[in-house]
N, C-alpha and C. Protein backbone atom coordinates (compact mmCIF):
# COMPACT_ATOMS: atom_id res chain seq x y z
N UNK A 1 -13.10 132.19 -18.08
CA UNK A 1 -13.07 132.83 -16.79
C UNK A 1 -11.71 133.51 -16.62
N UNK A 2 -11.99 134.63 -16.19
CA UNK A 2 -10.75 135.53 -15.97
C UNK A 2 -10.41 135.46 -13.90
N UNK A 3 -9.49 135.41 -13.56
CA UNK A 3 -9.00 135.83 -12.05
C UNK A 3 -8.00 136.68 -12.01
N UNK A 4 -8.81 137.50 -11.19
CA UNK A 4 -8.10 138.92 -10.75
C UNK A 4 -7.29 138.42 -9.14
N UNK A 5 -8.23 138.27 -8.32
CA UNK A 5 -7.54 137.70 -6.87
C UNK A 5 -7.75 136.51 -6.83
N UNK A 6 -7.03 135.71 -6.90
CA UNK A 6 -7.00 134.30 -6.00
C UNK A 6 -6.81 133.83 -4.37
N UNK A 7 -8.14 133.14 -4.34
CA UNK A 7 -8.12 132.78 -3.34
C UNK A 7 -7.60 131.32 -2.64
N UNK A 8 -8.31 130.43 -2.47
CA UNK A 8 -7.98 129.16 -1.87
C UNK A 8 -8.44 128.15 -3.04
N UNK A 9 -6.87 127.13 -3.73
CA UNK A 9 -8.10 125.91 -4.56
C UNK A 9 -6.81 124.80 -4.10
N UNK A 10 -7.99 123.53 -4.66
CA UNK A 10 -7.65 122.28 -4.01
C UNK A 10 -8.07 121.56 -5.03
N UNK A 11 -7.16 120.53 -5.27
CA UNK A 11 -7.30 119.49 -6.26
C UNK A 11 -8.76 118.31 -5.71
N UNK A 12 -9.40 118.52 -6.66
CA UNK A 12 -10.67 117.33 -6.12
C UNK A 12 -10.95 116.32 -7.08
N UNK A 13 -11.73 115.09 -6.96
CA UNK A 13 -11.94 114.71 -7.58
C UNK A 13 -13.56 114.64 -8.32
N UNK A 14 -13.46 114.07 -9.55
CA UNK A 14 -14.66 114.40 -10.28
C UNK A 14 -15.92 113.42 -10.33
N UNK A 15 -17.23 113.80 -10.19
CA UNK A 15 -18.30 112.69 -10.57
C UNK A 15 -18.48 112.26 -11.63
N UNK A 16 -18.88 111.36 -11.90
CA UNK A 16 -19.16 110.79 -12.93
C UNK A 16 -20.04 111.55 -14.30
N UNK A 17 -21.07 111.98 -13.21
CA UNK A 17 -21.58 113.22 -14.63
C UNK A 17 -20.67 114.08 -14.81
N UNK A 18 -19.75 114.67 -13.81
CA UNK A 18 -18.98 115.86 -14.69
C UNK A 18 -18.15 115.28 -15.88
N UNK A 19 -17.75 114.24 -15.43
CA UNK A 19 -16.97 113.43 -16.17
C UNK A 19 -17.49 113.14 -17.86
N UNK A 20 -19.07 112.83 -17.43
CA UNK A 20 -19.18 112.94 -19.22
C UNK A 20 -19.94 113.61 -19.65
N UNK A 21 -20.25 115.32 -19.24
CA UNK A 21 -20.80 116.04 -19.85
C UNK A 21 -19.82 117.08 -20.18
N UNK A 22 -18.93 117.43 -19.09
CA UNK A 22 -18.33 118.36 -19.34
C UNK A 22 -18.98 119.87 -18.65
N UNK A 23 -17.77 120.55 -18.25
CA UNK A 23 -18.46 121.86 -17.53
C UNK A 23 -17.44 122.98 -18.46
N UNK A 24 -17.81 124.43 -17.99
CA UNK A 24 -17.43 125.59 -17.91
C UNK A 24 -16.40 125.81 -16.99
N UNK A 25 -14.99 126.61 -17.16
CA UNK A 25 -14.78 127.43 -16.20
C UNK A 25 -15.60 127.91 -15.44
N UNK A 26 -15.83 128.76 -13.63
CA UNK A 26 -16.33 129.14 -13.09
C UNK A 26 -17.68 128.33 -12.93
N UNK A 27 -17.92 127.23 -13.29
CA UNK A 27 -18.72 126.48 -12.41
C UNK A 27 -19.02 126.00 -11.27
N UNK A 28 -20.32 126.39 -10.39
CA UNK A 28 -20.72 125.92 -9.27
C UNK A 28 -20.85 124.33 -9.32
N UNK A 29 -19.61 123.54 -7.62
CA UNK A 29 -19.91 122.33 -7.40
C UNK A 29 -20.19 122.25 -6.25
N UNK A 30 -20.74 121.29 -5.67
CA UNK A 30 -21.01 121.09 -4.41
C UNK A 30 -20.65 119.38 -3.96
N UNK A 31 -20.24 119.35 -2.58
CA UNK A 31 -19.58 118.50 -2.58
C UNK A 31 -20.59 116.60 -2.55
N UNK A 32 -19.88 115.57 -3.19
CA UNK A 32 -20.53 114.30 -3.21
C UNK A 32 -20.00 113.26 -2.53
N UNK A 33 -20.83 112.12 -2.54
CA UNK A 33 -20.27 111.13 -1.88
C UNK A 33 -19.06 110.54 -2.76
N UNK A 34 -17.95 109.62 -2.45
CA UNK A 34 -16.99 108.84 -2.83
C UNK A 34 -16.43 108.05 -2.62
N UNK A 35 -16.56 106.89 -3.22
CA UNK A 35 -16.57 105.15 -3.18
C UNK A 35 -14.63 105.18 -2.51
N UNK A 36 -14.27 106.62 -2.57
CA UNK A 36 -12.82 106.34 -2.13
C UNK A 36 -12.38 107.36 -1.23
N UNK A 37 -11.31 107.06 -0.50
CA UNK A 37 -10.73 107.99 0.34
C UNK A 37 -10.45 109.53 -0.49
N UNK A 38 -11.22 110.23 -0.92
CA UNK A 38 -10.76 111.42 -1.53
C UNK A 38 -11.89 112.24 -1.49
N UNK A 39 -11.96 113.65 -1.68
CA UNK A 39 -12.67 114.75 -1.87
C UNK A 39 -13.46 114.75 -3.34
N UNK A 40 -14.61 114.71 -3.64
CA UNK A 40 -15.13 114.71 -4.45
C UNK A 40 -16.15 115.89 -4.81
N UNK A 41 -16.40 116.21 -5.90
CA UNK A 41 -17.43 116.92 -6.25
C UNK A 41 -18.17 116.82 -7.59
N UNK A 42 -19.72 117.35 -7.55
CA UNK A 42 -20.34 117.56 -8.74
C UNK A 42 -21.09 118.37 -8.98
N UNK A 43 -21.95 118.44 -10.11
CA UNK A 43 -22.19 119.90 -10.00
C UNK A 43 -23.39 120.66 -9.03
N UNK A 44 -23.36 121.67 -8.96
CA UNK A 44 -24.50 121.82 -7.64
C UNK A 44 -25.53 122.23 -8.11
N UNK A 45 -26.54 122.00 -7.29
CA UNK A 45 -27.66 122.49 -7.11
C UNK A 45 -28.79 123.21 -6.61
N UNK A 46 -27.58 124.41 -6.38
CA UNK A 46 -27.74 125.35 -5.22
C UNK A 46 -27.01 125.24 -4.31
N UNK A 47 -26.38 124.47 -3.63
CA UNK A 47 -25.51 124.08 -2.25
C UNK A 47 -24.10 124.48 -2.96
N UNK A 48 -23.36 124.31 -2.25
CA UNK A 48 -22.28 124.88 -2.92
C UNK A 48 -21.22 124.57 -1.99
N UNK A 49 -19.54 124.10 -2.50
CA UNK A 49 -18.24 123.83 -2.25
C UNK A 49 -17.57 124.67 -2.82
N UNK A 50 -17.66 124.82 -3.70
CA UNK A 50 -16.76 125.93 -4.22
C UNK A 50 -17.74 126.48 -5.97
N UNK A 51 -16.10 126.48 -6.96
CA UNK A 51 -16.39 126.67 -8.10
C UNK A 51 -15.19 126.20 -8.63
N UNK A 52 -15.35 125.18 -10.04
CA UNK A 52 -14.04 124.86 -10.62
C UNK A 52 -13.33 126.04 -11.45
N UNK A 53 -12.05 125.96 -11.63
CA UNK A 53 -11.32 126.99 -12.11
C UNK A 53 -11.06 126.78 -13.37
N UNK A 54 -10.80 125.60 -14.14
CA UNK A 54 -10.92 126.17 -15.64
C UNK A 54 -11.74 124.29 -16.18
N UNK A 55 -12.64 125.29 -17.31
CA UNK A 55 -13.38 124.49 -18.06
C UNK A 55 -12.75 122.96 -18.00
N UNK A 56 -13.76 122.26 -18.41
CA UNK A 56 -12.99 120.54 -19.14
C UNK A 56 -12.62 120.87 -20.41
N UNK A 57 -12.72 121.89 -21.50
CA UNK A 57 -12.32 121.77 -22.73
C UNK A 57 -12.32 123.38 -22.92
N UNK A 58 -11.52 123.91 -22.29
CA UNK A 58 -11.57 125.18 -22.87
C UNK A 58 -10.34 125.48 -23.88
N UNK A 59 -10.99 126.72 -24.51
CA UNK A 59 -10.45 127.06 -26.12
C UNK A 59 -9.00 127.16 -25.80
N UNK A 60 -8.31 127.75 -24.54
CA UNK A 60 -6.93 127.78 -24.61
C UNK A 60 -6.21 126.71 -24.27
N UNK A 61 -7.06 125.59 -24.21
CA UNK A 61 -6.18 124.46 -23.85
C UNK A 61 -5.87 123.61 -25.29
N UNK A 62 -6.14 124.17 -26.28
CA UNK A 62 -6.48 123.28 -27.81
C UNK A 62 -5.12 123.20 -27.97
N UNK A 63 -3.85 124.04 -27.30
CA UNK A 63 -2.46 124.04 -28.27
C UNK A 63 -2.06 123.29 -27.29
N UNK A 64 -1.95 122.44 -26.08
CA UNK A 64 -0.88 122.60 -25.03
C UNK A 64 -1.58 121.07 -24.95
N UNK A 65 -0.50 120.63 -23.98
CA UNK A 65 -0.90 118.47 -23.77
C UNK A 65 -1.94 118.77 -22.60
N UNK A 66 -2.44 119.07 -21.93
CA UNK A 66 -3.15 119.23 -21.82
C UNK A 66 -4.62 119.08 -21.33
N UNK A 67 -4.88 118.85 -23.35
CA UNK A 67 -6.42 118.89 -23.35
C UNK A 67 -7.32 117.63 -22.98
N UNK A 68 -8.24 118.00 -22.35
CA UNK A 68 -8.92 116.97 -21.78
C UNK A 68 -8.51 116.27 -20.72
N UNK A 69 -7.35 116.92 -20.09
CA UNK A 69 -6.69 115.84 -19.31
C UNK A 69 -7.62 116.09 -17.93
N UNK A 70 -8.51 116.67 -17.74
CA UNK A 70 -9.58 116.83 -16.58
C UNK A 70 -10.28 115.63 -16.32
N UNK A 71 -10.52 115.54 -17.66
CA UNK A 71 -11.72 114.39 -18.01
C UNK A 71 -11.30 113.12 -17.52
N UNK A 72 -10.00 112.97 -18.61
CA UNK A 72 -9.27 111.55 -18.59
C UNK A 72 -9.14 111.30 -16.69
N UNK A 73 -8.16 112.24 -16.02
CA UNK A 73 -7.87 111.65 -14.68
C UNK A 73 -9.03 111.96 -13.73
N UNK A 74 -9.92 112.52 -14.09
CA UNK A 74 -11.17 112.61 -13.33
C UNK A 74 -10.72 113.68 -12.15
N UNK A 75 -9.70 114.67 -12.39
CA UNK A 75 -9.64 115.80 -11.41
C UNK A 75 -9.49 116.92 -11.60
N UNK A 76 -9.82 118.03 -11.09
CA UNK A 76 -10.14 119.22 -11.14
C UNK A 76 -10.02 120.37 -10.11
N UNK A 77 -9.87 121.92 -10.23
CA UNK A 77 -9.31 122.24 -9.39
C UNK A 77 -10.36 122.91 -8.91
N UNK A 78 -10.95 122.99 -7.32
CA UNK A 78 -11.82 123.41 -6.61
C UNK A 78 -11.21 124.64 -5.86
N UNK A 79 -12.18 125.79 -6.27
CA UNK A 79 -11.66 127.20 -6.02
C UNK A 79 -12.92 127.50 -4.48
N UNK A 80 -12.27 128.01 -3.45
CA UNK A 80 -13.10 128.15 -2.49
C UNK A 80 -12.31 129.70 -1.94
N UNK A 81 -12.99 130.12 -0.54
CA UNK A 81 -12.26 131.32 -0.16
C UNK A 81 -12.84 132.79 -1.36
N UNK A 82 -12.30 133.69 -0.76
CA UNK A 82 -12.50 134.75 -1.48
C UNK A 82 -11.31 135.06 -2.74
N UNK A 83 -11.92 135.07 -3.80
CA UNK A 83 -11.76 134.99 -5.29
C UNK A 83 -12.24 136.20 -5.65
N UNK A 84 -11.90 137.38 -7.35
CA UNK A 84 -12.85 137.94 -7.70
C UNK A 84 -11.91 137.42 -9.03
N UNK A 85 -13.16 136.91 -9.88
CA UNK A 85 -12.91 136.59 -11.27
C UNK A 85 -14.40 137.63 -11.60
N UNK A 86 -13.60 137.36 -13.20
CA UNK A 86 -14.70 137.72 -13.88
C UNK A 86 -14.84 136.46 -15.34
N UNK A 87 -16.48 135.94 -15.19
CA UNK A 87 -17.23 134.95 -15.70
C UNK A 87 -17.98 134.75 -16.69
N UNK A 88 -18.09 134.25 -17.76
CA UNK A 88 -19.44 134.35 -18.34
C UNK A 88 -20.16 132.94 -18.25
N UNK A 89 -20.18 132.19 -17.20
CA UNK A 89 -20.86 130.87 -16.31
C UNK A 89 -21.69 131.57 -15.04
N UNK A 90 -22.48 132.09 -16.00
CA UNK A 90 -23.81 132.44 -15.00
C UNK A 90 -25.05 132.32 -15.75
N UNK A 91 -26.14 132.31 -14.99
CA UNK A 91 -27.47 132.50 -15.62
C UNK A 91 -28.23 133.74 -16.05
N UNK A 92 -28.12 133.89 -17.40
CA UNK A 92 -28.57 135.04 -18.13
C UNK A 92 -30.05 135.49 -18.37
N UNK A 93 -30.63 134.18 -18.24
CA UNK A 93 -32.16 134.58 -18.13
C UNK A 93 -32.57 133.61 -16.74
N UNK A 94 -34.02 134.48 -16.92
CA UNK A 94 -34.59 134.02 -15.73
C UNK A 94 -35.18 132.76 -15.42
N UNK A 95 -35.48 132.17 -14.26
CA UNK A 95 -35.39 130.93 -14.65
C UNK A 95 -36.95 130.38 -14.99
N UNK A 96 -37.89 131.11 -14.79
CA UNK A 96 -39.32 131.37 -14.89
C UNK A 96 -39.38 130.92 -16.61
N UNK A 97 -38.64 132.04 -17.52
CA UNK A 97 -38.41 132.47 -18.78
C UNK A 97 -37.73 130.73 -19.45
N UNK A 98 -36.69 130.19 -19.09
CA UNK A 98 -35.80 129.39 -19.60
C UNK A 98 -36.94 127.86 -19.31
N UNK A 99 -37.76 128.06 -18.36
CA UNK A 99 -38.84 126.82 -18.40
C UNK A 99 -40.00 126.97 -19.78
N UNK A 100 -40.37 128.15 -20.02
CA UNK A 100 -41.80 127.98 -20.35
C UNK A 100 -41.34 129.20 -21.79
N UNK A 101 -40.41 130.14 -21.55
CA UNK A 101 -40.05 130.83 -22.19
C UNK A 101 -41.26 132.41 -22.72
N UNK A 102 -41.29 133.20 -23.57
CA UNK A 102 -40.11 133.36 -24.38
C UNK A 102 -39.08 133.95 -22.75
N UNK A 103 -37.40 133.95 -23.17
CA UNK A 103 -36.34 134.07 -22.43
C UNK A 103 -36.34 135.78 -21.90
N UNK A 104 -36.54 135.83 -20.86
CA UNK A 104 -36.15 137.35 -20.44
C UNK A 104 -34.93 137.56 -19.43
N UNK A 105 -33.90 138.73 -19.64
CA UNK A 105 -32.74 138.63 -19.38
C UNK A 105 -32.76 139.38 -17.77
N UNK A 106 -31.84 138.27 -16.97
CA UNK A 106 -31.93 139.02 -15.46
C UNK A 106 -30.73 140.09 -15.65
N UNK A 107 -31.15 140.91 -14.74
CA UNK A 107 -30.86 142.16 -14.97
C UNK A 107 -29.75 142.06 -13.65
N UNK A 108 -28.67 142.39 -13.96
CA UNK A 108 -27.53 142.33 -12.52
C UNK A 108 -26.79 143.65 -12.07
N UNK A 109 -27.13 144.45 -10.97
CA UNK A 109 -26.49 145.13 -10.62
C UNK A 109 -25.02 145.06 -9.52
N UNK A 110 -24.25 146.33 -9.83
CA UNK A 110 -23.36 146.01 -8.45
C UNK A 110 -23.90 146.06 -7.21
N UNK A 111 -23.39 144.85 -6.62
CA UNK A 111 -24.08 144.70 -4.62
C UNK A 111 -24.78 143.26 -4.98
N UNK A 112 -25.11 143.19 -5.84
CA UNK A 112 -26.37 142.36 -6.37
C UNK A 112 -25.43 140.79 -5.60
N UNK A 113 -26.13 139.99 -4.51
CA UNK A 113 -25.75 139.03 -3.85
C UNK A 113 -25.97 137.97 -4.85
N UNK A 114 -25.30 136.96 -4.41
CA UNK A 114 -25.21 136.14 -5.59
C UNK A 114 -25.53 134.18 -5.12
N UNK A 115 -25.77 133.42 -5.87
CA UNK A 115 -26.18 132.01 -4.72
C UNK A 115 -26.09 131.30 -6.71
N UNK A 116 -25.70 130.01 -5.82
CA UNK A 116 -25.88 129.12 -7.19
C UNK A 116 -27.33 128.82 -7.62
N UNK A 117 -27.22 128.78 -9.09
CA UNK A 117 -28.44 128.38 -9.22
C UNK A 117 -28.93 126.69 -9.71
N UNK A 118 -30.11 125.96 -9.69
CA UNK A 118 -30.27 124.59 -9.69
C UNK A 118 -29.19 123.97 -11.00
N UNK A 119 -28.48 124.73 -11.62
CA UNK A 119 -27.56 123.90 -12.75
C UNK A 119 -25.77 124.46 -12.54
N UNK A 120 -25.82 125.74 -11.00
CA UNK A 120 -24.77 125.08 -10.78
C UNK A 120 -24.26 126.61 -11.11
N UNK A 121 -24.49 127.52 -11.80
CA UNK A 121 -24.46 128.80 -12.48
C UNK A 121 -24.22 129.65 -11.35
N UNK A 122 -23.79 130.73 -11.22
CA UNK A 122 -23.89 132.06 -10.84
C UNK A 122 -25.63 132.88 -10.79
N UNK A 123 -26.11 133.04 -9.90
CA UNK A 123 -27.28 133.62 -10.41
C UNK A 123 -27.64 134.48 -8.62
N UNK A 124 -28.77 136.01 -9.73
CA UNK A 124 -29.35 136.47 -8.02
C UNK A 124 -30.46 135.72 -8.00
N UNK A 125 -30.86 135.09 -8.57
CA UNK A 125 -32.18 134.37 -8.22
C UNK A 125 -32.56 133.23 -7.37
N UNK A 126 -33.72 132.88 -6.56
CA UNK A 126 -33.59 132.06 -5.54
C UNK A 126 -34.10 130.90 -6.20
N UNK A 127 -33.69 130.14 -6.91
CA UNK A 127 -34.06 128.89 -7.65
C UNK A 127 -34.69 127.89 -7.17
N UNK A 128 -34.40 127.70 -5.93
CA UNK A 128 -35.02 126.92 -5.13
C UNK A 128 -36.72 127.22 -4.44
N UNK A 129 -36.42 128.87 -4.09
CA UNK A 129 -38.18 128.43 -4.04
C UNK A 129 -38.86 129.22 -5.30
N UNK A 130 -38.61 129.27 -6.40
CA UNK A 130 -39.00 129.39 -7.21
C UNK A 130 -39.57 128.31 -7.52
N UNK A 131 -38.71 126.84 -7.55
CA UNK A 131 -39.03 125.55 -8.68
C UNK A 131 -39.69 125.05 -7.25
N UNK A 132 -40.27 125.61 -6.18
CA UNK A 132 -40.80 125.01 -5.07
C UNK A 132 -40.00 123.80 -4.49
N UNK A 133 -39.06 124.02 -4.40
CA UNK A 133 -37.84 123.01 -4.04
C UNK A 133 -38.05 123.21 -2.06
N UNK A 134 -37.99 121.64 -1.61
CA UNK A 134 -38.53 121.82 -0.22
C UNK A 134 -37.45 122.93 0.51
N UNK A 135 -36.31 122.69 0.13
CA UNK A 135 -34.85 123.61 0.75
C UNK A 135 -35.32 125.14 0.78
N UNK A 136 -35.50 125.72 0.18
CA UNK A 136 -36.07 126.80 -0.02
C UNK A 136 -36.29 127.70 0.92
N UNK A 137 -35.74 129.01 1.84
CA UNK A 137 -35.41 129.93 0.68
C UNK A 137 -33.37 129.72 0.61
N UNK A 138 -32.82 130.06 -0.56
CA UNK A 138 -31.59 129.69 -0.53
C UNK A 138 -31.23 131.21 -0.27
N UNK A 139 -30.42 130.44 0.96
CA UNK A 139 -29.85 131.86 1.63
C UNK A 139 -28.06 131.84 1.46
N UNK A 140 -27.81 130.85 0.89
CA UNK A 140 -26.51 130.56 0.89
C UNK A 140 -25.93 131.52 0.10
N UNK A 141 -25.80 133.07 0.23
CA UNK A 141 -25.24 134.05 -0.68
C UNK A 141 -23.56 133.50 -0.49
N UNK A 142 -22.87 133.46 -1.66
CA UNK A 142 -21.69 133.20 -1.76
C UNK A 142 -20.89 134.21 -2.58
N UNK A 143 -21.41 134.76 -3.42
CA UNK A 143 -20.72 136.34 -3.71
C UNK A 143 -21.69 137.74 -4.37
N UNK A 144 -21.13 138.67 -4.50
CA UNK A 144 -21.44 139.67 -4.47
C UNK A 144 -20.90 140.23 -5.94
N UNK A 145 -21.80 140.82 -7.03
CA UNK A 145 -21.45 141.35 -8.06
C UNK A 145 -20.85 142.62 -7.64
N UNK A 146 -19.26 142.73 -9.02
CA UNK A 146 -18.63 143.75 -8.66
C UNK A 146 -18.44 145.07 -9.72
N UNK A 147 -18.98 144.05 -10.76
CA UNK A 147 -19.11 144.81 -12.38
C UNK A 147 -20.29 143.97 -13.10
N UNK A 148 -20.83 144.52 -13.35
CA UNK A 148 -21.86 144.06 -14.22
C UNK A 148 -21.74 143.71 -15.95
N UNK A 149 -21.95 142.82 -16.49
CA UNK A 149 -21.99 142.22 -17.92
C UNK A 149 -22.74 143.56 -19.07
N UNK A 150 -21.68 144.04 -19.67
CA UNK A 150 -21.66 144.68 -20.84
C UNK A 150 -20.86 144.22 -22.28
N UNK A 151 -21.06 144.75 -23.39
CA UNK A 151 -20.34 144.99 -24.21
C UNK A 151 -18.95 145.12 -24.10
N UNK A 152 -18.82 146.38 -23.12
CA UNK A 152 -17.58 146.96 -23.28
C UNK A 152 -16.71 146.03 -22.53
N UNK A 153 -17.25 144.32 -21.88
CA UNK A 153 -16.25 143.64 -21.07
C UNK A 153 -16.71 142.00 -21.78
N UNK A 154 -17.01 141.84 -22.65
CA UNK A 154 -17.62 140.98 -23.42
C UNK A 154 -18.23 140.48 -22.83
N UNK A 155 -19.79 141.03 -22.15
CA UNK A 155 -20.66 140.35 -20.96
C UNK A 155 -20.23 139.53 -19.87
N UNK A 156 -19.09 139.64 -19.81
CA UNK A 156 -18.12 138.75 -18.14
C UNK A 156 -19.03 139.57 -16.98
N UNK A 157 -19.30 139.02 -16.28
CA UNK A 157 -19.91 139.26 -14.99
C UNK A 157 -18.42 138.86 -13.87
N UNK A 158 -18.37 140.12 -13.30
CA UNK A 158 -16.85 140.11 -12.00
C UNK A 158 -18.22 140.20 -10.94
N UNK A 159 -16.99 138.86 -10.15
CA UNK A 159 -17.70 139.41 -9.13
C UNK A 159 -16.66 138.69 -7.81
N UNK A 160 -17.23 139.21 -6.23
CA UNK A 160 -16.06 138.44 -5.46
C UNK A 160 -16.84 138.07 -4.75
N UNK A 161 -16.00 136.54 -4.37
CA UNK A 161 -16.56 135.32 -3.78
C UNK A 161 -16.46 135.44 -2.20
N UNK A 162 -17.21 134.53 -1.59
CA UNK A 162 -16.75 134.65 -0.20
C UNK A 162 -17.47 133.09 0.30
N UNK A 163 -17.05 132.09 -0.13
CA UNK A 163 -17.06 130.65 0.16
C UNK A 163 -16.46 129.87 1.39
């Protein structure tokens, strides 16, 4: 994940699944319960708190102390407010396609409103009443594509937030 503007982030703490699966930069979380006085999050499912700002194991952390240290102290930095990064932690196919397959690629224009999707992703798609999820329809637009995923930007999808 690349950031162009920064907006608002806050140290949170982590769930237990993030804890042992591991996420992406620019991942959608939404906020959880916590056995302790602190701010917690995991990953969402459409609802949305923010988005974490850099991976549990990303490639530039391999030289520096560092690595993994997300994991180990169980915290992470929660990006909220208006942001414009550019991502490649979004959903590339549709979610129709990624159940039953073969995979067909959603197509993203600029304007194109944006809402998490059920694993937490970047997506225009309404995931929720798609998978007939009772919540449904997800109106929670949280950003707006600003460049669209090409070649010429190694498929990063920019876009700016408004959380």
């Amino acid at each position: 994940m690349v950031t162009l503007f920064k907006g608002d982030a806050y140290p949170v703490s982590l769930s237990d699944a993030m804890v042992a699966s591991g996420w992406a930069g620019g991942q959608g979380v939404q906020w959880a319960d916590s056995p302790l006085d602190e701010f917690m999050v995991t990953f969402s499912d459409g609802l949305y708190g923010g988005f974490l700002l850099w991976g549990s194991n990303e490639a530039q952390d391999q030289y520096v102390g560092q690595v993994t240290s997300q994991q180990k102290y169980r915290y992470g930095t929660l990006c909220a407010g208006g942001w414009i990064i550019s991502t490649s932690t979004y959903e590339k196919y549709t979610y129709a396609s990624r159940l039953v397959g073969p995979l067909v690629p959603i197509t993203y224009a600029v304007r194109d409103r944006l809402v998490f999707s059920l694993r937490g992703l970047w997506t225009k798609e309404d995931e929720w009443t798609l998978s007939g999820d009772p919540r449904g329809a997800n109106t929670y637009y949280i950003a707006n594509v600003i460049q669209v995923p090409s070649a010429a930007n190694n498929n990063y999808l920019m876009l700016q937030t408004s959380i």
